[in-house]
Protein backbone atom coordinates (compact mmCIF):
# COMPACT_ATOMS: atom_id res chain seq x y z
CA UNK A 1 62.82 203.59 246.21
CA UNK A 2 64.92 201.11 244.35
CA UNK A 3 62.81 198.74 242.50
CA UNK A 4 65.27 197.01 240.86
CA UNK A 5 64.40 198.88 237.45
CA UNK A 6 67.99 200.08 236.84
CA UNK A 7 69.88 197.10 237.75
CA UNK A 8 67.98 194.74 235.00
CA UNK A 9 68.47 197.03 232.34
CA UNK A 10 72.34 197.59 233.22
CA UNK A 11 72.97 193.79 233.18
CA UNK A 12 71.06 193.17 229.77
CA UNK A 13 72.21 195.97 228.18
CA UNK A 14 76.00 194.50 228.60
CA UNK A 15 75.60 190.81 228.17
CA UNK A 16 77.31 189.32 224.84
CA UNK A 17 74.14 189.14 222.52
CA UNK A 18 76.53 187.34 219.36
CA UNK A 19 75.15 183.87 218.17
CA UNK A 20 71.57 182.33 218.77
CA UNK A 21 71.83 181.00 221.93
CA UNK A 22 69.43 182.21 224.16
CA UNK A 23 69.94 180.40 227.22
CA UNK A 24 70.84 184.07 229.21
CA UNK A 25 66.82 183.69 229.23
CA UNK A 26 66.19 180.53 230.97
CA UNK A 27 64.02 181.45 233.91
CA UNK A 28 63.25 185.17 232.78
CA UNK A 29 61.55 184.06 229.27
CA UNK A 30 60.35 181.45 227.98
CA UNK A 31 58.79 180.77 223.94
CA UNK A 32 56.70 177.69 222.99
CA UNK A 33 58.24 175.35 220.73
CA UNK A 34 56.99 174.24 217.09
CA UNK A 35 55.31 171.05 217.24
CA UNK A 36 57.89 169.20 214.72
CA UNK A 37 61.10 169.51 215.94
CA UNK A 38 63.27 171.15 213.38
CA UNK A 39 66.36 170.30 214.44
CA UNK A 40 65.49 166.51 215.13
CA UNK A 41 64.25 166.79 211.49
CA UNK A 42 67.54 168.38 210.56
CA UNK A 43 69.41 165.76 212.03
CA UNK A 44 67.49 162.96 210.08
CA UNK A 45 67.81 164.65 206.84
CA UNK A 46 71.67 165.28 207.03
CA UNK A 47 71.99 161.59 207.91
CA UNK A 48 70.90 160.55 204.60
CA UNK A 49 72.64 163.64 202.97
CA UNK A 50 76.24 163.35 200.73
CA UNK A 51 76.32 166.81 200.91
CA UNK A 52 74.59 169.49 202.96
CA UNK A 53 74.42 173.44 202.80
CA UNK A 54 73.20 175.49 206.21
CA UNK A 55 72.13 178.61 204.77
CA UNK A 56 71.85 181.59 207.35
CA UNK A 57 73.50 179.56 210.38
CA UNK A 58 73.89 182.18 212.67
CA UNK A 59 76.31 181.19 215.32
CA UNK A 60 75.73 177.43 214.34
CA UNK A 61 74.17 176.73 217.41
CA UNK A 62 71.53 174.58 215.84
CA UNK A 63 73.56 172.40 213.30
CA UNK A 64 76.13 172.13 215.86
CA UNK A 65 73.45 170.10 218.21
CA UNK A 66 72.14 168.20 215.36
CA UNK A 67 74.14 164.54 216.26
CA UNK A 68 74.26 163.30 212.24
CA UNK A 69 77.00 164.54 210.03
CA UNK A 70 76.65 164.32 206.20
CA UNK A 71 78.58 161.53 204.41
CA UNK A 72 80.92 163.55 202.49
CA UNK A 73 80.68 167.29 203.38
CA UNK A 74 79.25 169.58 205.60
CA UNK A 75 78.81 173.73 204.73
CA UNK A 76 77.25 176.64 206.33
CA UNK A 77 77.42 180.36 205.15
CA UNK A 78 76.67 183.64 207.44
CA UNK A 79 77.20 187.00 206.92
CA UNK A 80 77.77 188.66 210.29
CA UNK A 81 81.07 188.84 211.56
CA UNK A 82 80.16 188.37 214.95
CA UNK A 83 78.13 185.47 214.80
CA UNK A 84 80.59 183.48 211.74
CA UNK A 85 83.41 183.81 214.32
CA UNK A 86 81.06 181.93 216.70
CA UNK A 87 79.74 179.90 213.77
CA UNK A 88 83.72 178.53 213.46
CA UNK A 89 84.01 178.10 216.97
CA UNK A 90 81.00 176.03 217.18
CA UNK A 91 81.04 173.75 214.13
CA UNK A 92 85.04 173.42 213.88
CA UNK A 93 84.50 169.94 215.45
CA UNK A 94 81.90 168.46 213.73
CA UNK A 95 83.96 169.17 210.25
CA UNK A 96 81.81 172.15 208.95
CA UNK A 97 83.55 174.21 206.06
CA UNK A 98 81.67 177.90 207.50
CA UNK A 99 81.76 180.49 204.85
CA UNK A 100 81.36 184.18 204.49
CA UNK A 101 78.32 185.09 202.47
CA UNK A 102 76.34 188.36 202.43
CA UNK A 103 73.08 186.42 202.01
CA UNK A 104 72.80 188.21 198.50
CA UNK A 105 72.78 186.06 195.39
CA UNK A 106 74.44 184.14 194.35
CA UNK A 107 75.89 181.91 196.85
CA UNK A 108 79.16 181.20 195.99
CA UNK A 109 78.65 177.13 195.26
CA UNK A 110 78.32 175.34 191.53
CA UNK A 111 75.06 174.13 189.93
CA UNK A 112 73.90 171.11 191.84
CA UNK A 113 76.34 170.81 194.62
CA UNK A 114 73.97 169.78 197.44
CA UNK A 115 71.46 167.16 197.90
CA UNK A 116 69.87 168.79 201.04
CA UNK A 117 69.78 172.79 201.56
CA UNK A 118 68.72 173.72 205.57
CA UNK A 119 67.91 177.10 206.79
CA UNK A 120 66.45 178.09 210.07
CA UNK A 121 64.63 181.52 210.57
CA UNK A 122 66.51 182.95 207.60
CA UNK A 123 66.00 187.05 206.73
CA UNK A 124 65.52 185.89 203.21
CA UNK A 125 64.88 182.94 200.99
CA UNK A 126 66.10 183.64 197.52
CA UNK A 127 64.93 180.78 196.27
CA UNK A 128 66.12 180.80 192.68
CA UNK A 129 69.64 180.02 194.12
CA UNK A 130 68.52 177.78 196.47
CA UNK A 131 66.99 175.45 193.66
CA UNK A 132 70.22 176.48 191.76
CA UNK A 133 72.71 174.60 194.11
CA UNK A 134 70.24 171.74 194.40
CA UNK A 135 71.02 168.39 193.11
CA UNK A 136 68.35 166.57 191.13
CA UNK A 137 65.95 165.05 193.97
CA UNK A 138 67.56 167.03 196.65
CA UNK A 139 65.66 169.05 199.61
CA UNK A 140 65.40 172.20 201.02
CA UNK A 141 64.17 172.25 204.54
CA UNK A 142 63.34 175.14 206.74
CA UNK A 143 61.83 176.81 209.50
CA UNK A 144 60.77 180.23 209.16
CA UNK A 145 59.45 183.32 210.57
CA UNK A 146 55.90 183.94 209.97
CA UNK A 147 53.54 186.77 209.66
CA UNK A 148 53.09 189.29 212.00
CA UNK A 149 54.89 186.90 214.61
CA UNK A 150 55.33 188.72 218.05
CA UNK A 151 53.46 191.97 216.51
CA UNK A 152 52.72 192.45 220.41
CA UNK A 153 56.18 193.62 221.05
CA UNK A 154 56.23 196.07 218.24
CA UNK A 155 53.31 197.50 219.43
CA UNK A 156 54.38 198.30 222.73
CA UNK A 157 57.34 200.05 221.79
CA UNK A 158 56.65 201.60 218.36
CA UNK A 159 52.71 201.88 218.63
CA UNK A 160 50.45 199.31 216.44
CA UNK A 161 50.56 198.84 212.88
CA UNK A 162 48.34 196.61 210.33
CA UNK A 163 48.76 192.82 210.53
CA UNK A 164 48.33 190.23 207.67
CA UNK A 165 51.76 191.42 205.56
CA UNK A 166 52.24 189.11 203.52
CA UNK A 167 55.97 189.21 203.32
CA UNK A 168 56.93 185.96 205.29
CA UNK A 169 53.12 184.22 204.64
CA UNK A 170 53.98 180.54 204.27
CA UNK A 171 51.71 180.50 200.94
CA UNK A 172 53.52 183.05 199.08
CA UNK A 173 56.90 180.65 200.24
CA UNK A 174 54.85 177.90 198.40
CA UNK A 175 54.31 180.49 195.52
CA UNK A 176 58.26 181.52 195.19
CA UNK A 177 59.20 178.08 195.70
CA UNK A 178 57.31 176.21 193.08
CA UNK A 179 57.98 179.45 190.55
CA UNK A 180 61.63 178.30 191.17
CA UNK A 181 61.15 174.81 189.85
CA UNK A 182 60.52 173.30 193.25
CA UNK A 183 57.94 171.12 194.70
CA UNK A 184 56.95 172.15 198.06
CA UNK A 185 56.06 168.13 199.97
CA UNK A 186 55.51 170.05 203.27
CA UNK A 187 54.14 172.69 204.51
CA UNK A 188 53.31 173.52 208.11
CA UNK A 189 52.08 176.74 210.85
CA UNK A 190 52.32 177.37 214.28
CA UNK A 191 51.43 180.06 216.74
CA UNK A 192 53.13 179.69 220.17
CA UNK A 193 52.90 182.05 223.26
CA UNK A 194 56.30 184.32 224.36
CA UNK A 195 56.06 185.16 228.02
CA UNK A 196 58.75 187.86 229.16
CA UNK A 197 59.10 187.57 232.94
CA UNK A 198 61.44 190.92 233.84
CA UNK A 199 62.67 194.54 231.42
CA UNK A 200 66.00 192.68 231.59
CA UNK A 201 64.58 189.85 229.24
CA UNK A 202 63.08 192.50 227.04
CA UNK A 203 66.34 194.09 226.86
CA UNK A 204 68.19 191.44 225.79
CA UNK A 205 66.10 190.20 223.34
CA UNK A 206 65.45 193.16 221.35
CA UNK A 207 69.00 193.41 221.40
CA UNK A 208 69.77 189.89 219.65
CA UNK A 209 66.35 189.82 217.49
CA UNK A 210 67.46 193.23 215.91
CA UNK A 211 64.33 193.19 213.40
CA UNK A 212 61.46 193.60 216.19
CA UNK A 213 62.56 197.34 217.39
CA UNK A 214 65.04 198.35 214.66
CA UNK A 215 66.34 201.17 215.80
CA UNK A 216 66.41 199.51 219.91
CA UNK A 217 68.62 200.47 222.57
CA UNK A 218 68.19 200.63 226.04
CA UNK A 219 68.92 204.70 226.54
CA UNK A 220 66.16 205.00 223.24
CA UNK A 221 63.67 203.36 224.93
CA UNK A 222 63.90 203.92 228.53
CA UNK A 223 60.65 205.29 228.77
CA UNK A 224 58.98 202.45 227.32
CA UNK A 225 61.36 200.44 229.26
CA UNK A 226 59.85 201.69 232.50
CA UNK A 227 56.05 201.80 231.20
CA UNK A 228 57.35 197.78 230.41
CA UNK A 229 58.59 196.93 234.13
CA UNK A 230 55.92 198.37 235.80
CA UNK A 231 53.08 196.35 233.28
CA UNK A 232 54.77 193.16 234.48
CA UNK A 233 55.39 194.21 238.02
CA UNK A 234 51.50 194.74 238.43
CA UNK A 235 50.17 192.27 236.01
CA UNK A 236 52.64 189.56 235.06
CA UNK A 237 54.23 188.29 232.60
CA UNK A 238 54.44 190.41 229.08
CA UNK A 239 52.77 187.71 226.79
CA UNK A 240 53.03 187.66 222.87
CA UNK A 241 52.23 185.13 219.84
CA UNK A 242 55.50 184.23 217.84
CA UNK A 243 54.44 182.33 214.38
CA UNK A 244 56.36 179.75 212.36
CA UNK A 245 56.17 177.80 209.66
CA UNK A 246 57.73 174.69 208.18
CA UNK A 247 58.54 174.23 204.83
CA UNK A 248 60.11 171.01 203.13
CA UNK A 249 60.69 171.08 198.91
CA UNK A 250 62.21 168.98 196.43
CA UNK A 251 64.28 169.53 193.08
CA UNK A 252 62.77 167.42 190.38
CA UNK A 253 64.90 164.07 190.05
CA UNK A 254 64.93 165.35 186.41
């Protein structure tokens, strides 16, 4: 009997998964927002900016939505080819210089360049350069991954592991980013529920968040796949607990 397990797989398997636009999984998925809005608090920050830096911008989906441009320059680096040819595509209208960069220090920018440094879910903060390219009195302003977010999903597929690392705890980005000369003005956490409706939306989304399953692909896994389709075909929805934090921090004026 055809349950429909094949045909789900098959069409997430082949979908373009370049960029961070995940509106493929509008009906099938659904994650709960942060409470603060990063990109509205983007927007307001690069509309008092001279010059801003999006570090990490992925296929430039976000900055590319945020309505306020910068009053003398815009910039954004990435480092996958895939998703800076996307990155081009999508900010080539709203003026943004998009550079190469292998997210490895140093970025390629002079002492002080930028008054306001953004970054959304970035694989790493190296935070010496980021106070680096900082003007005096200038901002960084991210939203980031926290600890052990969607642990659920690892668990199904790769069996559980300990919680509480510490490697993206929002203290320890307090820690690194006063130890780099900054002070952190904000500081905020959320947990928010991940429902995955249908194996297809699993599919696609290990393929575009690459970090969850490392070694994912749909032939790998199948097993699991199956174990996955029949869970939410007799129980519902596949529900995890994603976690992000907010940070804001300031260069000294002096």
């Amino acid at each position: 009997m055809d349950d429909g397990f094949d045909a789900l797989v098959a069409e997430a398997d082949a979908v373009d998964v370049t960029g961070w636009d995940f509106s493929w999984l509008d009906g099938r998925a659904t994650e709960e927002r942060p409470p603060w809005g990063y990109q509205r608090l983007m927007g307001e920050r690069i509309g008092r900016a001279v010059m801003s830096l999006d570090v990490q911008t992925g296929g430039g989906e976000v900055l590319a939505g945020v309505p306020q441009r910068a009053a003398k320059a815009m910039v954004a680096t990435e480092s996958w080819p895939p998703n800076l040819a996307r990155a081009q595509e999508n900010l080539r209208a709203k003026g943004v210089v998009v550079v190469a960069d292998p997210d490895e220090p140093p970025l390629p920018f002079a002492d002080g360049t930028f008054d306001l440094v953004t970054s959304r879910h970035p694989v790493a903060v190296h935070w010496d350069e980021i106070a680096r390219v900082l003007a005096p009195g200038g901002t960084y302003l991210s939203q980031q991954v926290g600890p052990d977010s969607g642990h659920e999903v690892y668990d199904f597929f790769l069996g559980p592991r300990p919680t509480g690392r510490r490697d993206r705890d929002p203290d320890l980005a307090r820690a690194r980013a006063e130890a780099a000369g900054l002070e952190v003005v904000d500081l905020r956490t959320a947990e928010l529920r991940m429902e995955f409706f249908d194996v297809g939306a699993m599919v696609y989304f290990l393929r575009k968040v690459i970090w969850f399953v490392p070694d994912f692909t749909a032939a790998k896994y199948r097993d699991r796949l199956r174990s996955l389709h029949e869970r939410i075909r007799d129980e519902g929805p596949f529900v995890a607990h994603s976690r992000r934090f907010l940070v804001e921090a300031r260069k000294p004026a002096h």
